[in-house]
Protein backbone atom coordinates (compact mmCIF):
# COMPACT_ATOMS: atom_id res chain seq x y z
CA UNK A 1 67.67 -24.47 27.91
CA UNK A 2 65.02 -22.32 29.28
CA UNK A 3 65.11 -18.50 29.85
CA UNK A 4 64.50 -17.86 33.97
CA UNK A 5 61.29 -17.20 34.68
CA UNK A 6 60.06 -13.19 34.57
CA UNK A 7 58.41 -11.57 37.19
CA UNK A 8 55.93 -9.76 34.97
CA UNK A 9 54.92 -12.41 32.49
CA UNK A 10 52.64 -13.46 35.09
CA UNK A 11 48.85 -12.12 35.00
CA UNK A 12 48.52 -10.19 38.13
CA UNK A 13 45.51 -11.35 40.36
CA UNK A 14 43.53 -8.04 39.97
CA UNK A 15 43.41 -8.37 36.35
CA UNK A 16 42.19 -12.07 36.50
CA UNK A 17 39.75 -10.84 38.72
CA UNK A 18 38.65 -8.75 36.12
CA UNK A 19 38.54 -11.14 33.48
CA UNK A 20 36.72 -13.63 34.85
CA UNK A 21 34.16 -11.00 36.21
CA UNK A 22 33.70 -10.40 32.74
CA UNK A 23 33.44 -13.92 31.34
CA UNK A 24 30.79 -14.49 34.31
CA UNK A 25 29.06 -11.44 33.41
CA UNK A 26 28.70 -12.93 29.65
CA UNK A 27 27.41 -15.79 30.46
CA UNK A 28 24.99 -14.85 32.84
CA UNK A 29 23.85 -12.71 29.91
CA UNK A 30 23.13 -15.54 27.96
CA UNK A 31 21.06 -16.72 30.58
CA UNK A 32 18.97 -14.15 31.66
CA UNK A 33 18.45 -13.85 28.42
CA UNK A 34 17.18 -17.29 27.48
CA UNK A 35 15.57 -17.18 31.03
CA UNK A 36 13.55 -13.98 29.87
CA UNK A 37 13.27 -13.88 26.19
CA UNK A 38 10.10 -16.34 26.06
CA UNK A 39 7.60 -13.50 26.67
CA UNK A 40 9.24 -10.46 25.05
CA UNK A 41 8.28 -9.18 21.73
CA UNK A 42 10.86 -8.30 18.88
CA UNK A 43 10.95 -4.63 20.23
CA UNK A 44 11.80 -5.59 24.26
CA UNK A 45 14.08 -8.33 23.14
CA UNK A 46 16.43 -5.51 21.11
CA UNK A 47 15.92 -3.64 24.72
CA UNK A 48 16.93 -6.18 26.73
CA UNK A 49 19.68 -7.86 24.64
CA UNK A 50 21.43 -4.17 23.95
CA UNK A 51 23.57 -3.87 27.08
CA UNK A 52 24.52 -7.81 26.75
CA UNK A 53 26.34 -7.20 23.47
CA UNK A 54 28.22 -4.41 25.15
CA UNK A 55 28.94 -6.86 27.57
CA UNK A 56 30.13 -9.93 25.42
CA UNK A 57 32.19 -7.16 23.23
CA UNK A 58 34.15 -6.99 26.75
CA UNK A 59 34.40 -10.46 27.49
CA UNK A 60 35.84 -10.63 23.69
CA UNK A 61 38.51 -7.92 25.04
CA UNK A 62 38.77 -9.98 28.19
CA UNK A 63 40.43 -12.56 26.06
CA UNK A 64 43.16 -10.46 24.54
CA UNK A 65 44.35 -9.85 28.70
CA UNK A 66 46.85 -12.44 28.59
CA UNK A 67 48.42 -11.92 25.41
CA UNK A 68 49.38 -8.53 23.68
CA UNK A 69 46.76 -6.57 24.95
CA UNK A 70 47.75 -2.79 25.77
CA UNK A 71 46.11 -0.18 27.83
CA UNK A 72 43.88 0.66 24.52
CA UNK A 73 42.06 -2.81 25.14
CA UNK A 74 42.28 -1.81 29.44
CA UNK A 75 40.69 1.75 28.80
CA UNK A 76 38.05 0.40 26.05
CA UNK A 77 36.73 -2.22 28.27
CA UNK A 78 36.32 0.61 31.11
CA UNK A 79 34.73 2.95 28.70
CA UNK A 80 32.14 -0.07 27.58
CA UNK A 81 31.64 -0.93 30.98
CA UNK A 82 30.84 2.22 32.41
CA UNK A 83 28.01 2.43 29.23
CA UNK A 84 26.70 -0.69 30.66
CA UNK A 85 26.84 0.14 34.58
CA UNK A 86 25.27 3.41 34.00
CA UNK A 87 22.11 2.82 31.99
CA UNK A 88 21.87 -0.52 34.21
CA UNK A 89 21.44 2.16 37.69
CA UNK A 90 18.19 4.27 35.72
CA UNK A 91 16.61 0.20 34.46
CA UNK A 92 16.62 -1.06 38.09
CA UNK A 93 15.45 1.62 39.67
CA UNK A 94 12.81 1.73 37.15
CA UNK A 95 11.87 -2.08 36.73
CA UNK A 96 8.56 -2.87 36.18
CA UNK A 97 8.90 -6.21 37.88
CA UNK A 98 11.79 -8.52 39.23
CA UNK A 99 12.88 -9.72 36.45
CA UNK A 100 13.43 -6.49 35.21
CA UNK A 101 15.29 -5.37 38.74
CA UNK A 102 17.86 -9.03 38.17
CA UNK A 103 18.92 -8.08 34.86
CA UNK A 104 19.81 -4.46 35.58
CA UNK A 105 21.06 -5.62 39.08
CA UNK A 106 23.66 -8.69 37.50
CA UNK A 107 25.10 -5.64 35.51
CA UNK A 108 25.94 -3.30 38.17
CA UNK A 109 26.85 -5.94 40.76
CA UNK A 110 29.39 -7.78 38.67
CA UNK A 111 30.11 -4.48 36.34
CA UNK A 112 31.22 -1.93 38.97
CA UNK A 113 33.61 -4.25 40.15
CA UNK A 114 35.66 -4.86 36.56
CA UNK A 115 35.71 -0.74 36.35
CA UNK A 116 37.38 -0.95 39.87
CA UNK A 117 39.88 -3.75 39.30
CA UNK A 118 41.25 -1.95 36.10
CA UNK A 119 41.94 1.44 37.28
CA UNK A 120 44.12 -0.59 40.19
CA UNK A 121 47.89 0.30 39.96
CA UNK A 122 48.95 -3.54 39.24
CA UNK A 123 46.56 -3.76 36.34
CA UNK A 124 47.78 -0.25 34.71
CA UNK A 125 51.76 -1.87 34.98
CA UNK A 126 50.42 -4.95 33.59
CA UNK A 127 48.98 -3.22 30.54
CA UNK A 128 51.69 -1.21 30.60
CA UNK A 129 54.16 -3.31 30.68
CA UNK A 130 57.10 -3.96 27.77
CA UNK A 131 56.91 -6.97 25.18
């Protein structure tokens, strides 16, 4: 027989949200930077492809959402995020040329959004919640 169905087993839509923000955010990382790494040298390759990591070490927390994650995994992806958004404000307003402006810009635009959706009330009771 199964057990009824619970109310809170189910991933509230804010915190999808988030995680697929994230997993689009990743992979448009990995195309900017094939897109832009053909002209770089060693040193503005390490430049560009710093913020990324920080960004595919969230999409790797984005993963743990459904399963036993806590609000340790919620608050570190927030406190990555916001050392990606940040940084990502000072680069576009400083971009030497477009391409520059779109990878600063992909950050911020799909970033700032993830840092909303998990300070949202439904997200903190899903992290929350018991096991």
């Amino acid at each position: 027989m199964s057990s009824p169905a619970r109310t809170d087993s189910k991933m509230p839509r804010q915190v999808r949200a988030a995680q697929l923000l994230l997993f689009a955010l990743a992979f448009a990382g990995l195309v900017v930077m094939l897109a832009l790494s053909g002209g770089l040298t060693s040193y503005g390759m390490g430049n560009m492809i710093a913020p990324w990591l920080l960004v595919w070490v969230c999409a790797l927390l984005a993963l743990k959402y459904e399963g036993s994650a806590r609000g340790g995994v919620r608050i570190a992806t927030i406190v990555v995020m916001v050392f990606v958004v940040l940084p990502s404000f000072s680069k576009a307003l400083g971009a030497a040329g477009p391409a520059e402006f779109v990878d600063a810009a992909l950050r911020i635009v799909l970033g700032l959004p993830v840092i909303v959706l998990l300070f949202l009330p439904e997200t903190t009771a899903w992290f929350d919640r018991a096991k």
